[in-house]
N, C-alpha and C. Protein backbone atom coordinates (compact mmCIF):
# COMPACT_ATOMS: atom_id res chain seq x y z
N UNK A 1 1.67 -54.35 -41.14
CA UNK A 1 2.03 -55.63 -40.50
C UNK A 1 1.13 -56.74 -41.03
N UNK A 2 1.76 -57.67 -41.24
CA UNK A 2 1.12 -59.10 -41.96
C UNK A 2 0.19 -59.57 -40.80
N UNK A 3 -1.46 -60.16 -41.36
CA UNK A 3 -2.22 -60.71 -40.45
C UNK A 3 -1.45 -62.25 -40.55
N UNK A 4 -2.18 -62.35 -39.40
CA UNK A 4 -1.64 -64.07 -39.41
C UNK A 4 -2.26 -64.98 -40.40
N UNK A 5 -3.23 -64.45 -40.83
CA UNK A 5 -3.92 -65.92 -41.49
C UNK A 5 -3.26 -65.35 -43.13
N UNK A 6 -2.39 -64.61 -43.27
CA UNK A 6 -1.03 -64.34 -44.62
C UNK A 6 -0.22 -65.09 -44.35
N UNK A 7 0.05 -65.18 -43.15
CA UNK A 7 1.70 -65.69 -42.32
C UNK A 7 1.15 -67.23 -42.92
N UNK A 8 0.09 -67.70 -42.54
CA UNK A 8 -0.19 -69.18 -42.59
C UNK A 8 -0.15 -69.27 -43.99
N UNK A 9 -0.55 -68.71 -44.44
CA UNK A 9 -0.99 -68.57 -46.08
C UNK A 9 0.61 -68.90 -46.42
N UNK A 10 1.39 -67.85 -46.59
CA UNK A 10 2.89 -68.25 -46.78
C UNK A 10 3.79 -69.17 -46.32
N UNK A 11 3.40 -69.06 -45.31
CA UNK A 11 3.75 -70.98 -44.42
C UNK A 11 3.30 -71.90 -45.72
N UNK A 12 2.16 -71.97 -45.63
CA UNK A 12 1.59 -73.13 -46.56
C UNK A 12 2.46 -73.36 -48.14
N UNK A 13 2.45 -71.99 -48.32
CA UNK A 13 3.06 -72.31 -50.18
C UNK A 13 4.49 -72.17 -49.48
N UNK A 14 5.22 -71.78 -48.98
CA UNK A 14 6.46 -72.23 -48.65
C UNK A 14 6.78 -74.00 -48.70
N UNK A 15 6.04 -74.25 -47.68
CA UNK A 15 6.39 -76.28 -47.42
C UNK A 15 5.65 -76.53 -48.61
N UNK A 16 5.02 -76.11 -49.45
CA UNK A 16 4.31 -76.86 -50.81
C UNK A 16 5.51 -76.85 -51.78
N UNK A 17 6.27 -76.07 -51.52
CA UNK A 17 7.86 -75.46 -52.21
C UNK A 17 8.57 -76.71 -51.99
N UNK A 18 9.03 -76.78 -51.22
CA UNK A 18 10.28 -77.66 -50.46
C UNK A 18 9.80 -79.17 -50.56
N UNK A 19 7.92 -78.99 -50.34
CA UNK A 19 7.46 -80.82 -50.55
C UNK A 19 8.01 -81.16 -52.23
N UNK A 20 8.00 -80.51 -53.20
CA UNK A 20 7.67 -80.99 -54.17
C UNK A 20 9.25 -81.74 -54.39
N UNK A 21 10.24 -81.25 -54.10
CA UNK A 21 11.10 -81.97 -53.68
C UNK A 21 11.69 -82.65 -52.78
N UNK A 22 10.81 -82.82 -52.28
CA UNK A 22 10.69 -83.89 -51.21
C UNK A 22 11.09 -85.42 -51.33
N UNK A 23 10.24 -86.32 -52.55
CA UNK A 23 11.21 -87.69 -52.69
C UNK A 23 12.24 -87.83 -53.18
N UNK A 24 12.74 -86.52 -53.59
CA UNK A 24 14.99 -86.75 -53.79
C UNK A 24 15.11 -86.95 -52.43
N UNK A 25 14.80 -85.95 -51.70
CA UNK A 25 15.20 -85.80 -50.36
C UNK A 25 15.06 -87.16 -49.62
N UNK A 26 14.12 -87.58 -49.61
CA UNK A 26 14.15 -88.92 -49.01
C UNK A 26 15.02 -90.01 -49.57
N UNK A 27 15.29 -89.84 -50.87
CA UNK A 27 15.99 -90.92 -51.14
C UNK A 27 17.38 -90.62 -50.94
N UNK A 28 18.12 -89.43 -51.16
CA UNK A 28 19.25 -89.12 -50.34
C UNK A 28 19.34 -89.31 -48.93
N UNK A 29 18.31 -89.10 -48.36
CA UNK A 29 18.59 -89.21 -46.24
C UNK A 29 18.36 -90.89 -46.15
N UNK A 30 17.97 -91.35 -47.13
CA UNK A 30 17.06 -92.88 -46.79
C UNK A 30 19.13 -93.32 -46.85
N UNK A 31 19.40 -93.18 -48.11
CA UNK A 31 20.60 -94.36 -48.72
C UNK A 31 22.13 -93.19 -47.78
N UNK A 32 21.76 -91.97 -47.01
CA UNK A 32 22.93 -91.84 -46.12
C UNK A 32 22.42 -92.21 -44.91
N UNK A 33 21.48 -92.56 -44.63
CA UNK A 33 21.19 -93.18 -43.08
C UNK A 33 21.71 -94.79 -43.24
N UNK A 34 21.25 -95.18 -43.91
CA UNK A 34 21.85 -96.36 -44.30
C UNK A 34 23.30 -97.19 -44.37
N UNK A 35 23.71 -95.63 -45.28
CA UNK A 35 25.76 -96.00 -45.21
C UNK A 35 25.89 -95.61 -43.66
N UNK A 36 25.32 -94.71 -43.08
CA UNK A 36 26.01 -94.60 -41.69
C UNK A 36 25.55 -95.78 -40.57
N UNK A 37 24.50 -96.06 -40.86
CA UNK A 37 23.97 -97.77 -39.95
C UNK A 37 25.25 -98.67 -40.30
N UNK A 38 25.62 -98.78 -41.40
CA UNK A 38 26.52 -99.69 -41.65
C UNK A 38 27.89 -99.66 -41.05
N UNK A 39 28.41 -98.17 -41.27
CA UNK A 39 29.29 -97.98 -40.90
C UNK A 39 29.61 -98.24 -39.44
N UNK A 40 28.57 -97.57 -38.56
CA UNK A 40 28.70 -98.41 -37.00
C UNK A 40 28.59 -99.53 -36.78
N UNK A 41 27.69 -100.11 -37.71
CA UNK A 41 28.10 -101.80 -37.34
C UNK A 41 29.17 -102.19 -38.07
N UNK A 42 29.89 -101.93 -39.06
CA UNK A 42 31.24 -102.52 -39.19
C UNK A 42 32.32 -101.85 -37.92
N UNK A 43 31.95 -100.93 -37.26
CA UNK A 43 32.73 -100.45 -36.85
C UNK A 43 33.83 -99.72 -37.07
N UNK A 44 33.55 -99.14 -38.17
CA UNK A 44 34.65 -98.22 -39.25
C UNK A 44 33.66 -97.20 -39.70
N UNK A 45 33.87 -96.45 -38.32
CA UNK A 45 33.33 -94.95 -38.39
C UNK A 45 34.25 -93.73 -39.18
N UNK A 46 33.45 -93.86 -40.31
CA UNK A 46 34.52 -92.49 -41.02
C UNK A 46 34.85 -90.90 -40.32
N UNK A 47 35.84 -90.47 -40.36
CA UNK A 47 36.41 -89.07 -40.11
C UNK A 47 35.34 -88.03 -40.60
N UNK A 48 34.85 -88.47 -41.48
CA UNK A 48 33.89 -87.35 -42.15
C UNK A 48 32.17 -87.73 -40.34
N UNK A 49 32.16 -88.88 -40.71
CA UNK A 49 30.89 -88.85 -39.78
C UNK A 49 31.29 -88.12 -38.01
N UNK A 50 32.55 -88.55 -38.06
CA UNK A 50 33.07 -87.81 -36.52
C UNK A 50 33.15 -86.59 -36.56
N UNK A 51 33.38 -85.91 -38.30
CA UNK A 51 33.46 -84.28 -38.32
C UNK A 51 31.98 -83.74 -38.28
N UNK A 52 31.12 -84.53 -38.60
CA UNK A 52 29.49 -84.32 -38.50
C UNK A 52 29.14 -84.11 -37.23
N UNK A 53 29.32 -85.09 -36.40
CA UNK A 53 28.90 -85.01 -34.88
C UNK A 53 29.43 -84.29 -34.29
N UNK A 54 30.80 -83.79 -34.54
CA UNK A 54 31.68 -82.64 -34.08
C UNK A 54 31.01 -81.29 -34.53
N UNK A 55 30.35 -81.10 -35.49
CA UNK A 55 29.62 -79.67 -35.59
C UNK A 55 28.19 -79.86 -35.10
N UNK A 56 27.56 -80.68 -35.28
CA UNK A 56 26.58 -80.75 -34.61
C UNK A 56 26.52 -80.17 -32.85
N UNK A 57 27.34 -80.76 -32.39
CA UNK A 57 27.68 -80.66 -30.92
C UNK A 57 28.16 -78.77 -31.17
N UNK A 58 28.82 -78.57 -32.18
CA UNK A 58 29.22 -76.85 -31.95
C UNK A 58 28.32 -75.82 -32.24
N UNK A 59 27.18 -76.38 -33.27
CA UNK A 59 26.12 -75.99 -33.73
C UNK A 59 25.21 -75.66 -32.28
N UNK A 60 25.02 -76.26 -31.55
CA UNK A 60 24.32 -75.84 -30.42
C UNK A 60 25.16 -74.44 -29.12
N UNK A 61 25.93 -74.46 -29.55
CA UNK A 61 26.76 -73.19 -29.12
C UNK A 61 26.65 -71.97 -30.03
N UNK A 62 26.71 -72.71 -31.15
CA UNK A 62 26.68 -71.17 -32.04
C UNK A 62 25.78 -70.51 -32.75
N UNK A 63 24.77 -70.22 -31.80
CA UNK A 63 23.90 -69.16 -31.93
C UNK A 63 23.56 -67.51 -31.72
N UNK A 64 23.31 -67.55 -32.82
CA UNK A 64 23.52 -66.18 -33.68
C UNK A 64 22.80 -65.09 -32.72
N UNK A 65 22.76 -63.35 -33.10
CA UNK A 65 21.93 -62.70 -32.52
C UNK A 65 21.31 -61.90 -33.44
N UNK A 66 20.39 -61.41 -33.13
CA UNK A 66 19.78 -60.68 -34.78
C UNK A 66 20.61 -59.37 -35.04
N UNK A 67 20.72 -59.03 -36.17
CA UNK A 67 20.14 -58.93 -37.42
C UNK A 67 20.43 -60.46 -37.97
N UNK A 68 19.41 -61.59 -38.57
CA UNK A 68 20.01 -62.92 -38.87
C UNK A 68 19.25 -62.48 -40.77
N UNK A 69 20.66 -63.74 -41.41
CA UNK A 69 20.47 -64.04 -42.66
C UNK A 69 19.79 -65.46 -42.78
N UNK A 70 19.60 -65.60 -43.98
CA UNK A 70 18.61 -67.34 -44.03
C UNK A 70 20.34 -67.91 -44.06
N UNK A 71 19.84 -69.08 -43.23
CA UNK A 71 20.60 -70.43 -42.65
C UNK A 71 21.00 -69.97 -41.48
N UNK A 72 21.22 -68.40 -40.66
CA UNK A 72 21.77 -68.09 -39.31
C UNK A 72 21.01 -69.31 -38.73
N UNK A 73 21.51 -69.87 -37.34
CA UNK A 73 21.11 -70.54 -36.52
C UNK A 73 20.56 -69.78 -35.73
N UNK A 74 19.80 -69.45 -35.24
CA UNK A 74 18.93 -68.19 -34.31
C UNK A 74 18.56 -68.87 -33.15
N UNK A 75 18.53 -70.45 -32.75
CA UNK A 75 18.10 -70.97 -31.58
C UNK A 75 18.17 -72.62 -31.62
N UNK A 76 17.46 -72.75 -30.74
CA UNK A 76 17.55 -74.51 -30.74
C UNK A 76 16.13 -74.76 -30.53
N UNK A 77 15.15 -75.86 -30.40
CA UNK A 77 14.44 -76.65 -30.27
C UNK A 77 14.40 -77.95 -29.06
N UNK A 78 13.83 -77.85 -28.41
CA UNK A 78 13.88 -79.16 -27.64
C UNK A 78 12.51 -79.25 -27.06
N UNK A 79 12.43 -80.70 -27.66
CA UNK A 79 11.21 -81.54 -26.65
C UNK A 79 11.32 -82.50 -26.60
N UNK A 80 11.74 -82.92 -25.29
CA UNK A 80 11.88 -84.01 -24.62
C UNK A 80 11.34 -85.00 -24.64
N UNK A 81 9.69 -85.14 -24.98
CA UNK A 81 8.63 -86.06 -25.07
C UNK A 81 9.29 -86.96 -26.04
N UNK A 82 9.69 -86.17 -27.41
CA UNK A 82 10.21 -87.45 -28.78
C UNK A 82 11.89 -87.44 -28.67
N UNK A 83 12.92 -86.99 -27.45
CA UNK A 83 13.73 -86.93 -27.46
C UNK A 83 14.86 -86.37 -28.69
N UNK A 84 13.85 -85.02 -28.95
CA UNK A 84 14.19 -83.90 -29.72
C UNK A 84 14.93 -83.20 -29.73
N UNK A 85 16.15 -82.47 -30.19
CA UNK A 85 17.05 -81.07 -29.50
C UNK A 85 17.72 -80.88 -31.13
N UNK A 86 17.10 -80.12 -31.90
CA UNK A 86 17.04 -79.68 -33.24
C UNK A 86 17.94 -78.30 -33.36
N UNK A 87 18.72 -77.59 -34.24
CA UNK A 87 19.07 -76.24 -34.16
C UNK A 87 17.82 -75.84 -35.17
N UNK A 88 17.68 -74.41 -34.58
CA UNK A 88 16.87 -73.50 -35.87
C UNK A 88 17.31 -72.71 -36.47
N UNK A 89 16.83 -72.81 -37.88
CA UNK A 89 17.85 -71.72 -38.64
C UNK A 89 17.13 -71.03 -39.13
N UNK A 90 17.30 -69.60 -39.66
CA UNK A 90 16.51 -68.77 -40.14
C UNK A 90 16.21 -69.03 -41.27
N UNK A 91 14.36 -68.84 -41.80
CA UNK A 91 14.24 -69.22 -43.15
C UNK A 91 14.10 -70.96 -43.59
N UNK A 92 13.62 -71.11 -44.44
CA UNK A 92 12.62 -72.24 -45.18
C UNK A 92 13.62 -73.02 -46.30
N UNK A 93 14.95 -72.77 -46.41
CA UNK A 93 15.85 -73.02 -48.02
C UNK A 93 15.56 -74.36 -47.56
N UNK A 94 15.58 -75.41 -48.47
CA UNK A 94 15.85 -76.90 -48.69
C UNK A 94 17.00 -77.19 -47.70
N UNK A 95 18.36 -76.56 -48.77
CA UNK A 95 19.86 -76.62 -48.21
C UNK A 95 19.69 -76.54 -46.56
N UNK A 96 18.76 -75.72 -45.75
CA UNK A 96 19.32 -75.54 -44.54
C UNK A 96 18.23 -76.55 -43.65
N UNK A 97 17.49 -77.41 -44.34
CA UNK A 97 17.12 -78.04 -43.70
C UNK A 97 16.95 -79.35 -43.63
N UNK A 98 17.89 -79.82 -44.57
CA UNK A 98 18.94 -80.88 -43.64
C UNK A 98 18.97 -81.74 -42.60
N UNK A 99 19.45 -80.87 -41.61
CA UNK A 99 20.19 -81.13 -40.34
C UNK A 99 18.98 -80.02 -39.26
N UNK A 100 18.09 -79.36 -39.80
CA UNK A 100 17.52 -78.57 -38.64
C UNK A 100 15.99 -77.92 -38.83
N UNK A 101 15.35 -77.14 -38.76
CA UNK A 101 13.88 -76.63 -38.78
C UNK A 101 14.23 -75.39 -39.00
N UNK A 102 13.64 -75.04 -39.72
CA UNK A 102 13.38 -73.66 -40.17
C UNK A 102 12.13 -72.27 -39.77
N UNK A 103 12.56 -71.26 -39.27
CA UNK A 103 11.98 -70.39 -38.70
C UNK A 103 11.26 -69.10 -40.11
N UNK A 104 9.96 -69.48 -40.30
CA UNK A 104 9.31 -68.60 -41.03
C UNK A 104 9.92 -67.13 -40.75
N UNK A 105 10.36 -66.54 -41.62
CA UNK A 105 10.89 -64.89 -41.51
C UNK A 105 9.91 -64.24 -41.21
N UNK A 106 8.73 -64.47 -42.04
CA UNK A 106 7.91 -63.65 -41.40
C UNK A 106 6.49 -63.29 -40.89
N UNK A 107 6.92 -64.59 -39.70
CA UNK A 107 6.78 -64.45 -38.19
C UNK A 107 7.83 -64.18 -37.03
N UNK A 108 7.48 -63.68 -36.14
CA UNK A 108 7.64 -63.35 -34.53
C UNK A 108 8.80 -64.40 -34.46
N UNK A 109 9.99 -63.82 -33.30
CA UNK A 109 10.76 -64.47 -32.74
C UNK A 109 10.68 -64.30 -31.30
N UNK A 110 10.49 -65.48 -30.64
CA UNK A 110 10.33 -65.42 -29.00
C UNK A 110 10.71 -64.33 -28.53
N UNK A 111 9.68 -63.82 -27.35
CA UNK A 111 9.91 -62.51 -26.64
C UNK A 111 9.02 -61.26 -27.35
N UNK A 112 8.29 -61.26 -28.33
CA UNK A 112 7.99 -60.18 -29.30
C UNK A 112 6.95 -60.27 -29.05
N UNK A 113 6.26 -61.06 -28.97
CA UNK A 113 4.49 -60.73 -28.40
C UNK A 113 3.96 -61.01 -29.46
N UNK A 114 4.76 -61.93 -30.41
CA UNK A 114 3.84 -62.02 -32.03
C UNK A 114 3.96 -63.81 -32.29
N UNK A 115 3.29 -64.29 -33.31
CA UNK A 115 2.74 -65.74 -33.43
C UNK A 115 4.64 -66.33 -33.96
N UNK A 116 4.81 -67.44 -33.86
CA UNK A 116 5.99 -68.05 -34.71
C UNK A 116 6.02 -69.12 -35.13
N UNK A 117 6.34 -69.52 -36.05
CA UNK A 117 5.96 -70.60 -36.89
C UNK A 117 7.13 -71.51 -37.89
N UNK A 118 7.16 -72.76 -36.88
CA UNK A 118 8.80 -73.33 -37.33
C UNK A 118 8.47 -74.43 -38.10
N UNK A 119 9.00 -74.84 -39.41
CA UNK A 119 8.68 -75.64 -40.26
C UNK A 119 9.72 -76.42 -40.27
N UNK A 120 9.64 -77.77 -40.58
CA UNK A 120 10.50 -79.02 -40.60
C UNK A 120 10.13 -80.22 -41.28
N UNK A 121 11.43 -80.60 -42.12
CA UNK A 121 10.67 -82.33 -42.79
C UNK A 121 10.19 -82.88 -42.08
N UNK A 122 9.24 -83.91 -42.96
CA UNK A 122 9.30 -85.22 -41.87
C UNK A 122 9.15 -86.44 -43.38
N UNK A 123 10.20 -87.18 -42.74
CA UNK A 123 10.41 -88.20 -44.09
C UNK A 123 10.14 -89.90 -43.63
N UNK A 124 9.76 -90.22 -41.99
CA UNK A 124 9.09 -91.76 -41.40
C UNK A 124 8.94 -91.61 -40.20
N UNK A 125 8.32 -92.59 -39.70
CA UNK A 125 8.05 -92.14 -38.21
C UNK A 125 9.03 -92.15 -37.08
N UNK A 126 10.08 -92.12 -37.42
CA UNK A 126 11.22 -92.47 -37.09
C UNK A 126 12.77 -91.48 -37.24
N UNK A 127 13.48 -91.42 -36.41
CA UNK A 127 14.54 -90.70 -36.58
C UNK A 127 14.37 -88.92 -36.63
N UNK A 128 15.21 -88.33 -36.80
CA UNK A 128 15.58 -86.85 -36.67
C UNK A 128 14.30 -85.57 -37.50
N UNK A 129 14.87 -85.01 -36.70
CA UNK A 129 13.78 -83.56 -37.57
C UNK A 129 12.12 -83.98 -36.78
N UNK A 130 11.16 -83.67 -37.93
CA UNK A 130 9.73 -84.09 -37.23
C UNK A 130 9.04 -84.61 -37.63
N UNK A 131 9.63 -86.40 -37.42
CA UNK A 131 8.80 -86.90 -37.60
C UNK A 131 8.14 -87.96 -36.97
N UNK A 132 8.51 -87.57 -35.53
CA UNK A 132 7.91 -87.66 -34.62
C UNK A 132 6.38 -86.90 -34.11
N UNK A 133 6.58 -85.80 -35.01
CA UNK A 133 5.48 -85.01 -34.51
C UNK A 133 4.14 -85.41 -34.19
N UNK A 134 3.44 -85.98 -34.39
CA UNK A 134 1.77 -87.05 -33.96
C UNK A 134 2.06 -87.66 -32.68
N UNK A 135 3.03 -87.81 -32.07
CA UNK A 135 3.33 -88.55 -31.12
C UNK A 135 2.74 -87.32 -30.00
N UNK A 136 3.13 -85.97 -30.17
CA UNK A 136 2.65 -85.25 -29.16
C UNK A 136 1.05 -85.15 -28.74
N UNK A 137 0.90 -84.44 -27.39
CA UNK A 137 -0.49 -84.07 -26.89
C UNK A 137 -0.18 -83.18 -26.53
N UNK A 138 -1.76 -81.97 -26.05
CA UNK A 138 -2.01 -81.43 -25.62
C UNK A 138 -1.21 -81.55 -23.96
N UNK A 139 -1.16 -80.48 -23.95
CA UNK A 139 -0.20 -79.78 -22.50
C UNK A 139 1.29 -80.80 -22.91
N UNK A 140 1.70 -81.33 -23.25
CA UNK A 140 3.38 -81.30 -23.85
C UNK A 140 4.00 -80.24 -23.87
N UNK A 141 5.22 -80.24 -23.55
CA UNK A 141 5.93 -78.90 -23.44
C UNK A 141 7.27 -79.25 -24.89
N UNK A 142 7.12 -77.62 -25.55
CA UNK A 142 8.38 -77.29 -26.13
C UNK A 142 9.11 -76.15 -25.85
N UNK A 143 10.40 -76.67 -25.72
CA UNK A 143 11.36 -75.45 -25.50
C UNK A 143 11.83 -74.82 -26.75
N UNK A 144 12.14 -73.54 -26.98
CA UNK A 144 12.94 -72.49 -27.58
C UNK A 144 14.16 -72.18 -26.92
N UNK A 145 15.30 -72.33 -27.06
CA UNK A 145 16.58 -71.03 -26.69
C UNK A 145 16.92 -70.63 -27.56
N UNK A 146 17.27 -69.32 -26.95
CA UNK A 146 17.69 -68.26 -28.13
C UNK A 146 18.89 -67.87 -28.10
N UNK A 147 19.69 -66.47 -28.17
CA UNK A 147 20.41 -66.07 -27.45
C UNK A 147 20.58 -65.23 -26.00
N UNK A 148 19.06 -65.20 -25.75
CA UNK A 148 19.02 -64.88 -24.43
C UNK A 148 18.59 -65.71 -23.29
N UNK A 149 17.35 -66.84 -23.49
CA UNK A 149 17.50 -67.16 -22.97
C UNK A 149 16.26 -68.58 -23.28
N UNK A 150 15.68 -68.86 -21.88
CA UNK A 150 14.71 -70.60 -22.78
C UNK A 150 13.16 -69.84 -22.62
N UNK A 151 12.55 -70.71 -23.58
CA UNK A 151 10.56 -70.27 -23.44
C UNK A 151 10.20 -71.18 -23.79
N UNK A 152 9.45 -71.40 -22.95
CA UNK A 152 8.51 -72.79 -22.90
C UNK A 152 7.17 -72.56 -23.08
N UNK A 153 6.85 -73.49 -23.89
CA UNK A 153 5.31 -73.66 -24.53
C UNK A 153 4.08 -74.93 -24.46
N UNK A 154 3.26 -74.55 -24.07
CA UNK A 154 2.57 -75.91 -23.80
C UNK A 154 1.34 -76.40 -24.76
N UNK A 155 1.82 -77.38 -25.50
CA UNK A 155 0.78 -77.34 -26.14
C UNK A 155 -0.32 -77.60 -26.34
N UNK A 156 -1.26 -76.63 -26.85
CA UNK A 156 -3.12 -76.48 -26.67
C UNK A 156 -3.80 -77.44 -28.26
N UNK A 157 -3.09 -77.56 -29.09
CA UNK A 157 -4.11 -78.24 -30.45
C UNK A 157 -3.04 -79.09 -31.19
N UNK A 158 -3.19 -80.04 -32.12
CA UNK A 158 -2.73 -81.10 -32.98
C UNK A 158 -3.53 -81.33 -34.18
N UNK A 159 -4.00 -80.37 -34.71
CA UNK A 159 -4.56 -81.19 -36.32
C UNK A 159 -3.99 -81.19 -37.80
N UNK A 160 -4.47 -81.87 -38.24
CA UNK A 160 -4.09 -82.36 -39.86
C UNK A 160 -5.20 -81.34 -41.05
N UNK A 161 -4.17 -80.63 -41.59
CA UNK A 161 -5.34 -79.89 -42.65
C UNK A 161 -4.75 -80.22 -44.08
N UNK A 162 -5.18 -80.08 -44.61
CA UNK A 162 -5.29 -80.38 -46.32
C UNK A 162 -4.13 -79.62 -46.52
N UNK A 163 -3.28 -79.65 -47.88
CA UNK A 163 -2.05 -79.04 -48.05
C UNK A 163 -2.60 -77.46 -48.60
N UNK A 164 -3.90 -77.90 -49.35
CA UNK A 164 -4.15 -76.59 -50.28
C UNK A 164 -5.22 -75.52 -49.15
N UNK A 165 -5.57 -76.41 -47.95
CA UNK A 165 -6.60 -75.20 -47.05
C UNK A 165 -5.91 -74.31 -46.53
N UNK A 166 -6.51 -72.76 -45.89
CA UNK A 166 -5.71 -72.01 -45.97
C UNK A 166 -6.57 -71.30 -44.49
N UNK A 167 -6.23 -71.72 -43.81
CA UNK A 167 -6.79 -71.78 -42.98
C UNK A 167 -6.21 -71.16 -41.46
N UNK A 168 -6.76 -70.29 -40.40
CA UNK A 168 -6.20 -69.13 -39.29
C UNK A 168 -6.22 -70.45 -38.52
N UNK A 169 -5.25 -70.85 -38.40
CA UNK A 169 -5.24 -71.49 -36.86
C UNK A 169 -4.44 -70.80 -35.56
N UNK A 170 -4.08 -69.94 -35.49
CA UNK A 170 -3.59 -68.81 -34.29
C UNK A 170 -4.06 -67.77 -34.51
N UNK A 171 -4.14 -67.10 -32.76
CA UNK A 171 -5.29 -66.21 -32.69
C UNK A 171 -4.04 -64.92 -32.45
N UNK A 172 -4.60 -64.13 -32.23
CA UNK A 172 -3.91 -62.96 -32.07
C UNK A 172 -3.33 -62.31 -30.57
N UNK A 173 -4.51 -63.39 -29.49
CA UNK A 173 -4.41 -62.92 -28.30
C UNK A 173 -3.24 -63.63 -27.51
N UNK A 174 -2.84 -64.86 -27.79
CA UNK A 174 -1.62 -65.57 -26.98
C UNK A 174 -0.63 -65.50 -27.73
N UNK A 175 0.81 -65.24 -27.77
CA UNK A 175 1.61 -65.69 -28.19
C UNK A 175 1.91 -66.93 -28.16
N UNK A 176 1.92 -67.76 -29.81
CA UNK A 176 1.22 -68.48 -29.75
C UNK A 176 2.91 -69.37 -30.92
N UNK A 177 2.62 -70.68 -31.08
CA UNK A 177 3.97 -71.53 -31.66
C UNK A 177 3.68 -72.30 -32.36
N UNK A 178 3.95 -72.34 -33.62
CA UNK A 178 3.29 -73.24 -34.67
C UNK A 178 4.80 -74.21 -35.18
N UNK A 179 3.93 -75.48 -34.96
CA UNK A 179 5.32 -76.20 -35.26
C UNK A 179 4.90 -77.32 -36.52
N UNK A 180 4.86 -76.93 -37.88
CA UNK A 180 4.43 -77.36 -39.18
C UNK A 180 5.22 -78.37 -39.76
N UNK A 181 4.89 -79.92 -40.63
CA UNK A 181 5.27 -80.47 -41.65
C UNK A 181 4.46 -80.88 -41.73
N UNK A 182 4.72 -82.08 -43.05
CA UNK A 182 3.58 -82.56 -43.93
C UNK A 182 3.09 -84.07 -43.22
N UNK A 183 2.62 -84.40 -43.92
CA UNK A 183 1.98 -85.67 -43.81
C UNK A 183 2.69 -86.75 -44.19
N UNK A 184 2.98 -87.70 -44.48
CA UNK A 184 3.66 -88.97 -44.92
C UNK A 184 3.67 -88.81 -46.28
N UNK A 185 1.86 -88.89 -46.92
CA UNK A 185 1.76 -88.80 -48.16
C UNK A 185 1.87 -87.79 -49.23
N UNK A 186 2.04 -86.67 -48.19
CA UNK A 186 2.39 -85.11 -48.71
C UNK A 186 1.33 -84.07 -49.19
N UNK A 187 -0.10 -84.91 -48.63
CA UNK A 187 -1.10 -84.51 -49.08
C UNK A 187 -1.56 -83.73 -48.14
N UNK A 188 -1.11 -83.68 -46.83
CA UNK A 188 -1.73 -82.94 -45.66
C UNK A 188 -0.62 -82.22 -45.09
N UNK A 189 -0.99 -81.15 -44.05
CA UNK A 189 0.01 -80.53 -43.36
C UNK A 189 -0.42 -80.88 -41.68
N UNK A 190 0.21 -81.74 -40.88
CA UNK A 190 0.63 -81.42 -39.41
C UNK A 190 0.75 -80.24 -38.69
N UNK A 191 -0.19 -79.66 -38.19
CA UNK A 191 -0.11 -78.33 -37.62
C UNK A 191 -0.09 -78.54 -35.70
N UNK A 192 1.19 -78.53 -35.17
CA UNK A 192 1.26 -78.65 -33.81
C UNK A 192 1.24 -76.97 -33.25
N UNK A 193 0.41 -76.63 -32.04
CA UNK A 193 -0.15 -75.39 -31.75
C UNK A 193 0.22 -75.22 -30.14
N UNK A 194 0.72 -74.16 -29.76
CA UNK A 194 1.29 -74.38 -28.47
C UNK A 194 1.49 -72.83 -27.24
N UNK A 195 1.10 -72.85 -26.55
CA UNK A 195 0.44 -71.37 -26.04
C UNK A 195 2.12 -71.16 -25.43
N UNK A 196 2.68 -69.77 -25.15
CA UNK A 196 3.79 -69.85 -24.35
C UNK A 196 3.16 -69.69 -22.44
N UNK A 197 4.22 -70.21 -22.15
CA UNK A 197 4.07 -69.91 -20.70
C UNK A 197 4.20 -69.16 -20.21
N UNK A 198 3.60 -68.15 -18.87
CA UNK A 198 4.42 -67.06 -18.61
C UNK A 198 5.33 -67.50 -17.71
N UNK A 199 6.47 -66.74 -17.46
CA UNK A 199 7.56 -67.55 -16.01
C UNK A 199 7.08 -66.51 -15.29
């Protein structure tokens, strides 16, 4: 079984993966956020953007149960604080993260008694995915649903580490929620840390 401070280790060169293409990515989400601003203010909402919001809305129903492949949707995300409610999909691909956050394979999925660790862009301080994330504190709550049921987490730490440090930030004794992206400049990683609750 993988120690955690591997898991982080692979966390890390994973989003060092996905950063390096990172300013296409922005400049594609920058110039389609844009056509779609426009489009609501002309008021000539395309069929394609109504078929978007139409899966989005189905996307939160259709969650998977394990055995999952990379892109399964395995759960949702919500925190209320940045008026968040994200799907998660299995796995780190570019392609599937898009529209949602990605669940390290291999780490723990809620209920298992093991660390988990969900990675997500963040491309301004503003709008979808996480990049909101700095906005949180300590004792903030995030939700998980799965297909069974919700887990809530409260979170205990917020720091910024270097992209290349490699560093244990979860311990072994709490089941524990790592909610990872980069920095603005792409030079750092956002590490949000979050104990689960018991019900």
């Amino acid at each position: 079984m993988m120690t955690n401070k591997r898991i982080v280790i692979l966390l890390l060169s994973f989003i060092g993966l996905y950063l390096l293409l990172s300013p296409l990515v922005n400049v594609i989400r920058d110039r389609y956020l844009a056509q779609e601003v426009y489009e609501v203010e002309e008021g000539q909402i395309s069929s394609s953007a109504e078929n978007q919001q139409s899966g989005k809305n189905d996307n939160k129903n259709k969650i998977t149960e394990p055995p999952y492949e990379d892109g399964d949707i395995i759960g949702q995300l919500i925190i209320h604080k940045l008026g968040l409610e994200i799907p998660i999909v299995e796995g780190v691909l570019q392609k599937d993260l898009q529209n949602a956050v990605g669940h390290l394979v291999e780490t723990a999925y809620p209920n298992e008694g093991g660390n988990i660790v969900i990675a997500g862009y963040r491309t301004t301080d503003s709008g979808p995915l996480f990049n909101k994330l700095t906005r949180l504190e300590v004792k903030d709550q995030v939700e998980i649903i799965d297909f069974q049921q919700t887990y809530i987490y409260e979170v205990t730490n917020i720091c910024i580490i270097d992209k290349d440090e490699q560093e244990d930030l979860l311990d072994e004794i709490n089941e524990q929620l790592a909610l990872v992206t980069s920095t603005c400049d792409g030079e750092g990683r956002i590490v949000v840390i979050a104990n689960k609750e018991e019900r």
